[in-house]
N, C-alpha and C. Protein backbone atom coordinates (compact mmCIF):
# COMPACT_ATOMS: atom_id res chain seq x y z
N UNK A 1 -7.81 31.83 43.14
CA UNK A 1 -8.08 31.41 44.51
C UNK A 1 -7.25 30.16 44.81
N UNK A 2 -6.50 30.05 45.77
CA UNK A 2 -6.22 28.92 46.36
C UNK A 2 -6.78 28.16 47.74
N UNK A 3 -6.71 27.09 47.62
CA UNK A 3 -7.34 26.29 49.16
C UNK A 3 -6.54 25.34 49.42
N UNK A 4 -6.82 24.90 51.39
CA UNK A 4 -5.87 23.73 51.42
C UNK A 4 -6.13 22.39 50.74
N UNK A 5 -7.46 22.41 50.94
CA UNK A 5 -8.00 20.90 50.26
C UNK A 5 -8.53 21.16 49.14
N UNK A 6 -8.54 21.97 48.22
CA UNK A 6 -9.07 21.86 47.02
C UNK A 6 -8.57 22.34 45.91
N UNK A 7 -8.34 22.06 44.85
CA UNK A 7 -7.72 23.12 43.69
C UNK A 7 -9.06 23.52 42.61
N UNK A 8 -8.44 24.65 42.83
CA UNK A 8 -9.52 25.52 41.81
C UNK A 8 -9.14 25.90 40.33
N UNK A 9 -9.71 25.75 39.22
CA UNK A 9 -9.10 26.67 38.04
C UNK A 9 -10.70 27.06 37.35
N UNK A 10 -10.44 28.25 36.94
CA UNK A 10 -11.38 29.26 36.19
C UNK A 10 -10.74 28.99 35.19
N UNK A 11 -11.52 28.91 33.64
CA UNK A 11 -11.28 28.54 32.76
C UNK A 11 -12.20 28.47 31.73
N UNK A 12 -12.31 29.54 30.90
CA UNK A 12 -13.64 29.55 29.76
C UNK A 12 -14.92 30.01 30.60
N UNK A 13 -15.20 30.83 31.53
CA UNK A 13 -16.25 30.70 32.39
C UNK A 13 -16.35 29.58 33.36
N UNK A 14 -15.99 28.51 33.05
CA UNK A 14 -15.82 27.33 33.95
C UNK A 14 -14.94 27.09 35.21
N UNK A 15 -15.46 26.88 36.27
CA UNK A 15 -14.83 26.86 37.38
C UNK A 15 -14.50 25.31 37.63
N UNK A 16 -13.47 24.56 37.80
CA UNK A 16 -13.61 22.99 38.33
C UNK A 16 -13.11 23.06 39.41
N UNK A 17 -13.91 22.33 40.36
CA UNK A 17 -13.59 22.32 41.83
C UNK A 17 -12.89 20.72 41.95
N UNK A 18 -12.02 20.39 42.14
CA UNK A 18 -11.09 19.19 42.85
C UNK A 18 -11.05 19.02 44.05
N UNK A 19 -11.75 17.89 44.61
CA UNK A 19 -11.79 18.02 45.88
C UNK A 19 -10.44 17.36 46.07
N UNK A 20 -9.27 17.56 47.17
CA UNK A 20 -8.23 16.73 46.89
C UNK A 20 -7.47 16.83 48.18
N UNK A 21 -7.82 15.40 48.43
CA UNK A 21 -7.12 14.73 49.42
C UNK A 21 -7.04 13.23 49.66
N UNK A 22 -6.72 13.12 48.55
CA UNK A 22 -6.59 11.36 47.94
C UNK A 22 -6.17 10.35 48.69
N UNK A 23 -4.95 11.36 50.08
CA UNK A 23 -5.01 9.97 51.00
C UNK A 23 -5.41 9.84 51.95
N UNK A 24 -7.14 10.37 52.10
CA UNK A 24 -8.47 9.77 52.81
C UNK A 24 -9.55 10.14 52.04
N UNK A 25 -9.31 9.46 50.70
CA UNK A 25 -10.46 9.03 49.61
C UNK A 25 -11.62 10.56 49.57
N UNK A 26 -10.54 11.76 49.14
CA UNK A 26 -11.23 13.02 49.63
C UNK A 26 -12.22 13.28 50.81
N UNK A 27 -11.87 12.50 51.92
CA UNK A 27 -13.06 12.70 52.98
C UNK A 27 -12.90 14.30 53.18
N UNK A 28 -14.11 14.60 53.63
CA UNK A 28 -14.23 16.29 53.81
C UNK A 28 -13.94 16.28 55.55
N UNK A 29 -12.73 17.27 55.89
CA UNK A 29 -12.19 17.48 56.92
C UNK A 29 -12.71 19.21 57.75
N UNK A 30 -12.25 19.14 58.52
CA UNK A 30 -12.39 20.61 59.00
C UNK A 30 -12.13 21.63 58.16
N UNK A 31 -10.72 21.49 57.53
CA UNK A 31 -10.18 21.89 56.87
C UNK A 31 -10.95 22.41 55.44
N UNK A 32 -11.62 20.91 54.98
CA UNK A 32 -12.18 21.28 53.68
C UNK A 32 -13.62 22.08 54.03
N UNK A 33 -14.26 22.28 54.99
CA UNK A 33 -15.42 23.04 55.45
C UNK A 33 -15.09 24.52 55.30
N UNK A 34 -14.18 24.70 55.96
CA UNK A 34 -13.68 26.08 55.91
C UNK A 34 -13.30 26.41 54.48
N UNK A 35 -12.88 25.61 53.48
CA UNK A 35 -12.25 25.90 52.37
C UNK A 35 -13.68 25.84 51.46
N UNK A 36 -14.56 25.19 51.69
CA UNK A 36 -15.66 25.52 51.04
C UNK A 36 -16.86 26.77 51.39
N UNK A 37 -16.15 27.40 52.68
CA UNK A 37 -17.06 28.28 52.73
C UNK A 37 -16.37 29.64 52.04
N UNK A 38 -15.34 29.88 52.03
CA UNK A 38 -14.47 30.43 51.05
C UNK A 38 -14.73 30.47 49.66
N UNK A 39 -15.12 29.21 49.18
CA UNK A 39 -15.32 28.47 47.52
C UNK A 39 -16.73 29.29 47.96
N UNK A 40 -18.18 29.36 48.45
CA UNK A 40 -19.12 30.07 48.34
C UNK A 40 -19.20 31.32 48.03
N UNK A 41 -18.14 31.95 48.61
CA UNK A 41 -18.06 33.24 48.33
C UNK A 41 -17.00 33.38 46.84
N UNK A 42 -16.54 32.85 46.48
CA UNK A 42 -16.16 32.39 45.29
C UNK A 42 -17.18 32.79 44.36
N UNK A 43 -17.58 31.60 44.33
CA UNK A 43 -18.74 31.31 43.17
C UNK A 43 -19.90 32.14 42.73
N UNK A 44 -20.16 32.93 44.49
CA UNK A 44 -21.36 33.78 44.21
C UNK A 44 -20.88 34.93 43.99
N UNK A 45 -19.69 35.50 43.98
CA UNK A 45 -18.99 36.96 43.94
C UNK A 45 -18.62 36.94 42.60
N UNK A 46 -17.94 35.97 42.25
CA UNK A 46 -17.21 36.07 40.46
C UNK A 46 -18.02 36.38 39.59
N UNK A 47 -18.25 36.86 39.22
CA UNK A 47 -19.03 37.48 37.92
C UNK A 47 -18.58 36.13 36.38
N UNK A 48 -17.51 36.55 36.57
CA UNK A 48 -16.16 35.29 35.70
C UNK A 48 -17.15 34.03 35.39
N UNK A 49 -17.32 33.34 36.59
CA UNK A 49 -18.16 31.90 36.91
C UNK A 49 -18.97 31.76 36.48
N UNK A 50 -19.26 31.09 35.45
CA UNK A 50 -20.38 30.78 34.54
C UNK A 50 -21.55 29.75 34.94
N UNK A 51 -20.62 28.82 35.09
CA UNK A 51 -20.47 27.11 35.56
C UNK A 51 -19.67 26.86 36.66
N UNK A 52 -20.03 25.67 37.08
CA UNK A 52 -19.10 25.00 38.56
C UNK A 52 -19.28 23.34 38.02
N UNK A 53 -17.86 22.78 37.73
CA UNK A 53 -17.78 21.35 38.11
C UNK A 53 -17.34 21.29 39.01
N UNK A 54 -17.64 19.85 40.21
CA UNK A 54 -17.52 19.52 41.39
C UNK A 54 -16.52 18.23 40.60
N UNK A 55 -15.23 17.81 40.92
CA UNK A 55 -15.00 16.34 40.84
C UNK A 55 -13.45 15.77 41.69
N UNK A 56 -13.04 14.85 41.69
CA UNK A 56 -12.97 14.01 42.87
C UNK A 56 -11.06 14.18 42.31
N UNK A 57 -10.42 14.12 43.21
CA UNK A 57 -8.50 13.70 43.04
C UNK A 57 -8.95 11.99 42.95
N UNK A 58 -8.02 11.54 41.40
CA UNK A 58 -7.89 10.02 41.73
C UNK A 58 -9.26 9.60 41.29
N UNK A 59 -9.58 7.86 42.45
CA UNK A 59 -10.77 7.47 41.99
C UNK A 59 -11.82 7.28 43.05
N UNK A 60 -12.10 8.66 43.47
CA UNK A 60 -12.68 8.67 44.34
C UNK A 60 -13.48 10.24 44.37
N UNK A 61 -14.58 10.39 44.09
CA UNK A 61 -15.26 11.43 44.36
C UNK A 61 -14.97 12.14 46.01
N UNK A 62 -15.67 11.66 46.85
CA UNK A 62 -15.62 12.00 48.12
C UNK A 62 -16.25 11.21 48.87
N UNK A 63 -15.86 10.55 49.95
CA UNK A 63 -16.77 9.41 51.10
C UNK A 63 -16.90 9.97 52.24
N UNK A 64 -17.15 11.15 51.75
CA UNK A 64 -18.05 12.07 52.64
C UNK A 64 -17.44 12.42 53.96
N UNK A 65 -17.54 12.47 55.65
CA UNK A 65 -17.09 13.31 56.36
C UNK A 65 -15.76 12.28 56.89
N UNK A 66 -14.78 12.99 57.25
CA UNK A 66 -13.44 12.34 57.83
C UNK A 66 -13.71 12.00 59.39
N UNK A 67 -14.03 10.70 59.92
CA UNK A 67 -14.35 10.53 61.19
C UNK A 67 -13.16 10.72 61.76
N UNK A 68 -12.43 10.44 61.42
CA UNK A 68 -11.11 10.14 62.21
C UNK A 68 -10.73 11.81 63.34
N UNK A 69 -11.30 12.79 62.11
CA UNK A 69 -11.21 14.13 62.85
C UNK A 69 -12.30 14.30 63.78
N UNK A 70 -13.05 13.73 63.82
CA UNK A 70 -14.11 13.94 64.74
C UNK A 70 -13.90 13.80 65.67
N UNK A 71 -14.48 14.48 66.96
CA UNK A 71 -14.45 14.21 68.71
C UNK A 71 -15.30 12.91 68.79
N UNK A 72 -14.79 12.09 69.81
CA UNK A 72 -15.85 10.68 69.78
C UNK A 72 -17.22 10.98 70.44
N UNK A 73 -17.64 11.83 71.26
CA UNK A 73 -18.63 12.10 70.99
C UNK A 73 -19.87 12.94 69.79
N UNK A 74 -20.82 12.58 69.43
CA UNK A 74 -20.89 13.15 68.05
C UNK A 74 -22.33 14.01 68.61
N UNK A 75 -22.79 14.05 69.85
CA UNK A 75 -23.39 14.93 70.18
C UNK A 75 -23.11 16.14 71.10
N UNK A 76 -22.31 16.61 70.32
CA UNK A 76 -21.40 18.11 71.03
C UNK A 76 -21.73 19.42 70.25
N UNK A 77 -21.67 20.53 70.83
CA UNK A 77 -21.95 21.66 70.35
C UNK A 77 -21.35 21.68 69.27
N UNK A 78 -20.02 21.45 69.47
CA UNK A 78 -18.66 21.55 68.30
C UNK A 78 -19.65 20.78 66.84
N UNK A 79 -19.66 19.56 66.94
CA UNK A 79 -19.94 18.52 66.09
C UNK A 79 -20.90 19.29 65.22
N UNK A 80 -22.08 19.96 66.18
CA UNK A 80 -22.92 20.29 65.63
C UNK A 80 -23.53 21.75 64.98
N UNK A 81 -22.45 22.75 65.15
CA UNK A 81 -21.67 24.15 64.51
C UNK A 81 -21.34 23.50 63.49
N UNK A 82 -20.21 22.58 63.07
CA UNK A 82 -19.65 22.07 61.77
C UNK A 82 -20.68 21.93 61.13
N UNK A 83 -21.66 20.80 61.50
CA UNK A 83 -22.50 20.23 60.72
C UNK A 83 -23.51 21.41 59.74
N UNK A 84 -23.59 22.27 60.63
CA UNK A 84 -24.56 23.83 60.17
C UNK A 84 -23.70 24.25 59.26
N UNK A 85 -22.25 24.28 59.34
CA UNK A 85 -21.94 25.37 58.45
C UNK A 85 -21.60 24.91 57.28
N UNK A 86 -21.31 23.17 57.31
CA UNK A 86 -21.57 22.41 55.63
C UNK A 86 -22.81 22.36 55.15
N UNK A 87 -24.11 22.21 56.33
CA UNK A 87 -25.33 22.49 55.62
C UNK A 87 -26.12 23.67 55.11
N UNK A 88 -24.87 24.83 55.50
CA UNK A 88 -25.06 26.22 54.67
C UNK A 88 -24.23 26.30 53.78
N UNK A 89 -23.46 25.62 53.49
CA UNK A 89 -22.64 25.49 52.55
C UNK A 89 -23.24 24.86 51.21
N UNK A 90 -23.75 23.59 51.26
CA UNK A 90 -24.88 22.90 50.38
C UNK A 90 -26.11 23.34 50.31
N UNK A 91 -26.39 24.46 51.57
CA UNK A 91 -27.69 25.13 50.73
C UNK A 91 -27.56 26.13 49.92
N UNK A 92 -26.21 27.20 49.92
CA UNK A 92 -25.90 27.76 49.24
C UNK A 92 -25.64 27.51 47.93
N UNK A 93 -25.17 26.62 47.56
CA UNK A 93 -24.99 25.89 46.56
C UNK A 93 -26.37 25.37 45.59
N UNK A 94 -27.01 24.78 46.27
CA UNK A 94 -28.06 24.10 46.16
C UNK A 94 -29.12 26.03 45.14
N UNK A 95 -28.94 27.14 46.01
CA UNK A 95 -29.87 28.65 45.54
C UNK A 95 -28.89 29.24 44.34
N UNK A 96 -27.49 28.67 44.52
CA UNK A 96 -26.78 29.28 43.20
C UNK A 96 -27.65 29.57 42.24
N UNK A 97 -27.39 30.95 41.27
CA UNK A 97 -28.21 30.56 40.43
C UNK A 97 -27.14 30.90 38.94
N UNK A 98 -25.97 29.75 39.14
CA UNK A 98 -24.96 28.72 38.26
C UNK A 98 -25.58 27.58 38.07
N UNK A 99 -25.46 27.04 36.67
CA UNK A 99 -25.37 25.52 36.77
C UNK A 99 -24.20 24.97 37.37
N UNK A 100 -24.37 24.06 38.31
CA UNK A 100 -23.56 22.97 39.07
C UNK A 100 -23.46 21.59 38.59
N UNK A 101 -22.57 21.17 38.30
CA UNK A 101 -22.25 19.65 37.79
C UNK A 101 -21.13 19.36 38.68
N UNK A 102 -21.78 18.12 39.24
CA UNK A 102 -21.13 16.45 39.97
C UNK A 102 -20.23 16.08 38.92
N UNK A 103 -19.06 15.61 38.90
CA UNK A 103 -18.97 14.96 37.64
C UNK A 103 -18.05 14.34 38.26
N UNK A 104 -19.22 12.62 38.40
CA UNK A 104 -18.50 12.05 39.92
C UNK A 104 -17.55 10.84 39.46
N UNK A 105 -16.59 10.79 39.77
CA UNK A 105 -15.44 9.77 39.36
C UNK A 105 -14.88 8.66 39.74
N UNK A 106 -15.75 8.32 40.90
CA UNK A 106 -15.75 6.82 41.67
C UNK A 106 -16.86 7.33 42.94
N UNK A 107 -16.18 6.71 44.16
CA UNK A 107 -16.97 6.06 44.98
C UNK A 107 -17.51 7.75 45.81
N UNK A 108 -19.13 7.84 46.19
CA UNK A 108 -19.93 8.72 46.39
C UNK A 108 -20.64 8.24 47.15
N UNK A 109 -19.91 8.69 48.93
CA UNK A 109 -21.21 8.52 49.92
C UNK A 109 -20.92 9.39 50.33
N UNK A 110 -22.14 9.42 51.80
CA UNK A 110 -22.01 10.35 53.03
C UNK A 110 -22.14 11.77 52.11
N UNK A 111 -21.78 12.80 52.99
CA UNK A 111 -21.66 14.02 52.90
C UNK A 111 -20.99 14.19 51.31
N UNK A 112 -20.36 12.83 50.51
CA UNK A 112 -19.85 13.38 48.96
C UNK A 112 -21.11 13.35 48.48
N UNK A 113 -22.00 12.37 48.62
CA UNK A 113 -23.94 12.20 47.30
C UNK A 113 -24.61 13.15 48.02
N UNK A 114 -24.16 13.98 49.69
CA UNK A 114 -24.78 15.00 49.80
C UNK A 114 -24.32 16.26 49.14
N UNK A 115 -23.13 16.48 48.69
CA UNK A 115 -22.72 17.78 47.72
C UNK A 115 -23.39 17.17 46.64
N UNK A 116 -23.34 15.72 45.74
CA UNK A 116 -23.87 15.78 44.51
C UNK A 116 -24.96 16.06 44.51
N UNK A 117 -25.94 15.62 45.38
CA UNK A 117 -27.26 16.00 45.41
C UNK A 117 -27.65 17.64 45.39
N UNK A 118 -26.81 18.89 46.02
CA UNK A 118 -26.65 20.01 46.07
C UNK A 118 -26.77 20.43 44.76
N UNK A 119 -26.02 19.46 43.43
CA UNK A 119 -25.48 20.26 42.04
C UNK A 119 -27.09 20.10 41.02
N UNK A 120 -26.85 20.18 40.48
CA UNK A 120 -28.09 20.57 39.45
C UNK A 120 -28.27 19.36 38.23
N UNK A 121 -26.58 19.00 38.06
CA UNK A 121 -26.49 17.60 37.17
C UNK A 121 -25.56 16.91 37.47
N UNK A 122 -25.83 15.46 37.52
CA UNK A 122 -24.43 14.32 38.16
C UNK A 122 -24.59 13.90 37.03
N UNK A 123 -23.21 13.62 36.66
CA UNK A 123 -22.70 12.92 35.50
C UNK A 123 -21.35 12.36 36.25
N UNK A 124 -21.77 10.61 35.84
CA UNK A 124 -20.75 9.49 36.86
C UNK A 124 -19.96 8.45 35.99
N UNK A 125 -18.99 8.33 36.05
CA UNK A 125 -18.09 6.93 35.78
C UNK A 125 -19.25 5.76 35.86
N UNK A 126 -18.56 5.03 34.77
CA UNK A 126 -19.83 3.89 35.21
C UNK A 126 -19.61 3.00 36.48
N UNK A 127 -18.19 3.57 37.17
CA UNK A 127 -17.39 2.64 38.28
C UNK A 127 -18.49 2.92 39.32
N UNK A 128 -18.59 4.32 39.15
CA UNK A 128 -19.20 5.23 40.51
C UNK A 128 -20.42 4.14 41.37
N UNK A 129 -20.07 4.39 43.04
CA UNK A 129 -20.97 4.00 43.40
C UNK A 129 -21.37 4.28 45.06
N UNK A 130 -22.61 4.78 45.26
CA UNK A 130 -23.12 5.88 46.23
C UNK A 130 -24.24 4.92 47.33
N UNK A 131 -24.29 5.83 48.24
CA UNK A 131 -24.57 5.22 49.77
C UNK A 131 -24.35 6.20 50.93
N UNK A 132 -25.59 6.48 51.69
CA UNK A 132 -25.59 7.24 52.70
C UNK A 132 -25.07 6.45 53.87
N UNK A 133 -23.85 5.95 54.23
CA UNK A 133 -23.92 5.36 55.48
C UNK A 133 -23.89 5.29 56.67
N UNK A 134 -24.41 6.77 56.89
CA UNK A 134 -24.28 7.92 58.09
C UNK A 134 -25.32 6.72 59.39
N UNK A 135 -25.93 5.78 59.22
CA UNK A 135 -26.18 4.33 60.26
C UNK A 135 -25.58 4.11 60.36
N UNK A 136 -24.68 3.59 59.81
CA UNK A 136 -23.33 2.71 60.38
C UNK A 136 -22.90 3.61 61.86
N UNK A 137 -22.82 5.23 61.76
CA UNK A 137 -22.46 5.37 62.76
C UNK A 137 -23.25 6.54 63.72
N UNK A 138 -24.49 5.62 63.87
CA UNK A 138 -25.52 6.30 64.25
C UNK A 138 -26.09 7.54 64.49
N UNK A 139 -26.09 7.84 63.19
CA UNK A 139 -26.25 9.25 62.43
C UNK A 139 -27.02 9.33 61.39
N UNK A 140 -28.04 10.19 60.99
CA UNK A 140 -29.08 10.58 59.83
C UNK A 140 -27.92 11.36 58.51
N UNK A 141 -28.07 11.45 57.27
CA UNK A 141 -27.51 11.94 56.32
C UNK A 141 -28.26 13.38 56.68
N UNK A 142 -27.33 14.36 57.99
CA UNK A 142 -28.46 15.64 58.18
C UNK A 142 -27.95 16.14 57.59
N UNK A 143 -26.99 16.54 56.46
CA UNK A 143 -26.85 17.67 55.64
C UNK A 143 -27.25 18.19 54.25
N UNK A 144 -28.66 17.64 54.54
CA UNK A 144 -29.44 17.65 53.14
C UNK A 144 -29.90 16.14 52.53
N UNK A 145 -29.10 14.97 52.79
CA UNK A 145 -29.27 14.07 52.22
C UNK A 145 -30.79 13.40 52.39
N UNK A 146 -31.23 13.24 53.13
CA UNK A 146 -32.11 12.65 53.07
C UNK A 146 -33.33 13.57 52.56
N UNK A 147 -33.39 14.95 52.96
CA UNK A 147 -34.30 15.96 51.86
C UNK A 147 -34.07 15.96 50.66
N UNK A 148 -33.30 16.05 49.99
CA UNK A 148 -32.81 15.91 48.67
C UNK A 148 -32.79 14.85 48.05
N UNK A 149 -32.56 13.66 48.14
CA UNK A 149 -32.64 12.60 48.02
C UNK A 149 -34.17 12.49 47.64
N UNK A 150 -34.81 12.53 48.97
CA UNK A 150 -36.45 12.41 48.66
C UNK A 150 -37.23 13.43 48.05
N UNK A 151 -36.82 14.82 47.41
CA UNK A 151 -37.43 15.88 46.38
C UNK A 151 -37.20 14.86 45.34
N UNK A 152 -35.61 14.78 45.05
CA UNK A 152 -35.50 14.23 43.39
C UNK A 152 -36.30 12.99 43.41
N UNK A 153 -36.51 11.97 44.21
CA UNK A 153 -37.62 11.15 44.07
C UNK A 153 -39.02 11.46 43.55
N UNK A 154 -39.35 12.47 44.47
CA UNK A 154 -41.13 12.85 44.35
C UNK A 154 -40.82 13.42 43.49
N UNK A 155 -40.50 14.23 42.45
CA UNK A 155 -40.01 15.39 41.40
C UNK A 155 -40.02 13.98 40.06
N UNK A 156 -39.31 12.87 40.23
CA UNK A 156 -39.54 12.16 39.56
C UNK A 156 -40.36 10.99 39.04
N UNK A 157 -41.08 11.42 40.28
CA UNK A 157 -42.66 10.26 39.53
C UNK A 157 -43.58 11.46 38.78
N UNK A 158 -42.86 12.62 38.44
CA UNK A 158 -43.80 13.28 37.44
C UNK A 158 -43.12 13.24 36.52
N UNK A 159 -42.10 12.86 36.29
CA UNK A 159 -41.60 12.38 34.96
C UNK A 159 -39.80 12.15 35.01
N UNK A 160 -39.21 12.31 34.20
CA UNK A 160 -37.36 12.25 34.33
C UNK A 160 -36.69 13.76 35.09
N UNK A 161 -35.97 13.50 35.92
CA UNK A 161 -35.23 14.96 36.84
C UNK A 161 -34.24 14.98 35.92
N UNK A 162 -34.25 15.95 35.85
CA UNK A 162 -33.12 16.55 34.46
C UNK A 162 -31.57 16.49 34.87
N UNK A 163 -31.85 16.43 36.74
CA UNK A 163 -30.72 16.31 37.03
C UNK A 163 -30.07 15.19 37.77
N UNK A 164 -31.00 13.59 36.99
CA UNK A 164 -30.52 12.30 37.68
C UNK A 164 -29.29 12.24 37.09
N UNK A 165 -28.83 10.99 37.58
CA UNK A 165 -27.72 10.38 37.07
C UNK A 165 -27.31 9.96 35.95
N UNK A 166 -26.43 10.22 35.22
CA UNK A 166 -25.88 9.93 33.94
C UNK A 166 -24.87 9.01 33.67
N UNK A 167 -24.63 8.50 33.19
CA UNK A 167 -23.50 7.57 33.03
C UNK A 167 -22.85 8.04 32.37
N UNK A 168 -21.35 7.99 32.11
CA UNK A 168 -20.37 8.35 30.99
C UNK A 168 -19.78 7.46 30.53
N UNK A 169 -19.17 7.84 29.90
CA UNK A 169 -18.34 6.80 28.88
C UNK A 169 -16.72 6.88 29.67
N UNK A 170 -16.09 5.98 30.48
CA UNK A 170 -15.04 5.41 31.18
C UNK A 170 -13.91 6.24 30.74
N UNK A 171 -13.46 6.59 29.87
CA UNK A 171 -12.64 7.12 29.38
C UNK A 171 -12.65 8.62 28.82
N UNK A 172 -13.57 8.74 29.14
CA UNK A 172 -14.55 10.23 28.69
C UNK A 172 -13.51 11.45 29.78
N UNK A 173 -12.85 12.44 29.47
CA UNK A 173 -12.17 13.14 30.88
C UNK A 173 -13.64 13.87 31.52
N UNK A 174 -13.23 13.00 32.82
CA UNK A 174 -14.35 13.82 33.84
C UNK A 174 -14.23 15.31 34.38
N UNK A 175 -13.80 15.91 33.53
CA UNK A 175 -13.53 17.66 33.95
C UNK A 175 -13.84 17.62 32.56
N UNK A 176 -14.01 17.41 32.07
CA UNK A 176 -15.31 17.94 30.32
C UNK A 176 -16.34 17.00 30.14
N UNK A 177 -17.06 17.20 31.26
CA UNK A 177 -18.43 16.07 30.90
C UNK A 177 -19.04 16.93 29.62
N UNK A 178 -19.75 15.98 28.95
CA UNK A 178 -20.38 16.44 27.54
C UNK A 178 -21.59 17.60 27.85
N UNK A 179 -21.62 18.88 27.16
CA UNK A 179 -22.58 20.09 27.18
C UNK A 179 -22.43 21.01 28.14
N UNK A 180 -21.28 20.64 28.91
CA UNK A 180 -21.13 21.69 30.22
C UNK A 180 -20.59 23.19 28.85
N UNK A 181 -19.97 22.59 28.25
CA UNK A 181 -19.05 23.78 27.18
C UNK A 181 -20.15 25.01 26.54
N UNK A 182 -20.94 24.31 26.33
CA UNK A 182 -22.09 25.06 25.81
C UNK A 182 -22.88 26.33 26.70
N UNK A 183 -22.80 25.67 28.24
CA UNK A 183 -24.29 26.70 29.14
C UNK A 183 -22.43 28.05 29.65
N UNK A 184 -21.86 28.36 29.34
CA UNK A 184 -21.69 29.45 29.33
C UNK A 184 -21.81 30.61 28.54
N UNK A 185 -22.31 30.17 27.34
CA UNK A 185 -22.24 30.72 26.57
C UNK A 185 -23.93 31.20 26.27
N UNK A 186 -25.14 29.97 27.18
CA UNK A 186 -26.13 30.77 27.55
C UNK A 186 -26.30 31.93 28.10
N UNK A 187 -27.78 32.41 28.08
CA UNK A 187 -28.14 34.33 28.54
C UNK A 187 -27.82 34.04 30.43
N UNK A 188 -27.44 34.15 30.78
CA UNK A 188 -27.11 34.37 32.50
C UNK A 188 -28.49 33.91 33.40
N UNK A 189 -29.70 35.77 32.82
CA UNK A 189 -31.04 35.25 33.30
C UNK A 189 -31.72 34.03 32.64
N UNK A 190 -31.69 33.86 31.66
CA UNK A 190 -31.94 32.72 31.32
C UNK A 190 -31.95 31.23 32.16
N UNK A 191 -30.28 31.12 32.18
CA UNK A 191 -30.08 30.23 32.95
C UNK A 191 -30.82 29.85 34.67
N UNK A 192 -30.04 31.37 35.16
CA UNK A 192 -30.90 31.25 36.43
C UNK A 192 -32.41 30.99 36.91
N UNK A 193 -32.92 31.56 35.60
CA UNK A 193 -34.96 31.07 35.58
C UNK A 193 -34.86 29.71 35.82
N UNK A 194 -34.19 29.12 34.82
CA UNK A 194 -34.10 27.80 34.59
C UNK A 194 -33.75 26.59 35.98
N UNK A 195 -33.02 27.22 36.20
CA UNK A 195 -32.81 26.58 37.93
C UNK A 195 -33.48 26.99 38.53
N UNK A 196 -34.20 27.59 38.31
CA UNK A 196 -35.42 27.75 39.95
C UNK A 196 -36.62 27.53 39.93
N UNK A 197 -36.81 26.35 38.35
CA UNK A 197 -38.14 25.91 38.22
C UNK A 197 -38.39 24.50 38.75
């Protein structure tokens, strides 16, 4: 598969997704919406796809939506079609029944800690550092963030979410976070039970 904003490689069962557009700190564009609804049908069609890493061109995960492409009004039909079809995009993601790994490599806001929040496990640079700042421009994190955000909260005053945040080791390559190597080689149903508990 190829995309404009993203590079893909299948590899051992493993899919790594690159978000890449390094010169606007991977902000997700029109462009990359459409290219991820493409990547859905990807992921859920391949048989191949074991696993999905999510991670960033450079040092920058994703800072989430590209204003600059935006119409200056942000309450328009337009604005708000886009917004639906990244938040079917992250819900799709979110019912996969793949393990998904973040494997986030610097800076993670906006609509980027709303895809991490989508994956099943974030594993981060110890640089990494995240923030919804969808106020700044008087806007709610509506594409899941603030639901998601607040499950893995309540989910975790009953004990550790299996799929908080991890730290890595700086030098560690963030396209082989540690144990991803292993869950392809798990039973399929297995796995999928496992995500939907």
């Amino acid at each position: 598969m190829t995309y404009a904003t993203l590079k893909y490689e299948l590899s051992d069962s493993i899919a790594t997704i690159t978000i890449n557009r390094p010169e606007k700190n991977n902000a997700i564009s029109m462009e990359m919406r459409a290219d991820f609804r493409a990547l859905a049908d990807e992921l859920y069609g391949n048989e191949a796809v074991r696993v999905a890493v999510f991670t960033g061109t450079g040092k920058t995960f994703c800072v989430g939506a590209d204003v600059s492409t935006f119409e200056t009004d942000w309450n328009t039909p337009v604005f708000r079609a886009n917004t639906r079809l990244l938040t079917s995009f992250f819900n799709d993601l979110e019912a996969l029944e793949k393990p998904l790994i973040a494997a986030i490599n610097g800076t993670c806001v906006g609509g980027g800690l709303e895809l991490a929040l989508a994956c099943d496990l974030r594993i981060t640079a110890r640089s990494a550092r995240f923030g919804l700042p969808e106020n700044n421009l008087g806007l709610i994190p509506g594409i899941g963030g603030c639901s998601r955000l607040e499950l893995r909260e309540r989910r975790s005053a009953y004990g550790p979410d299996p799929g908080e945040l991890r730290p890595v080791d700086p030098d560690q390559d963030r396209r082989s976070p540690g144990g991803r190597e292993g869950l392809p080689g798990k039973a399929p149903a297995s796995l999928r039970g496992s995500l939907s508990v």
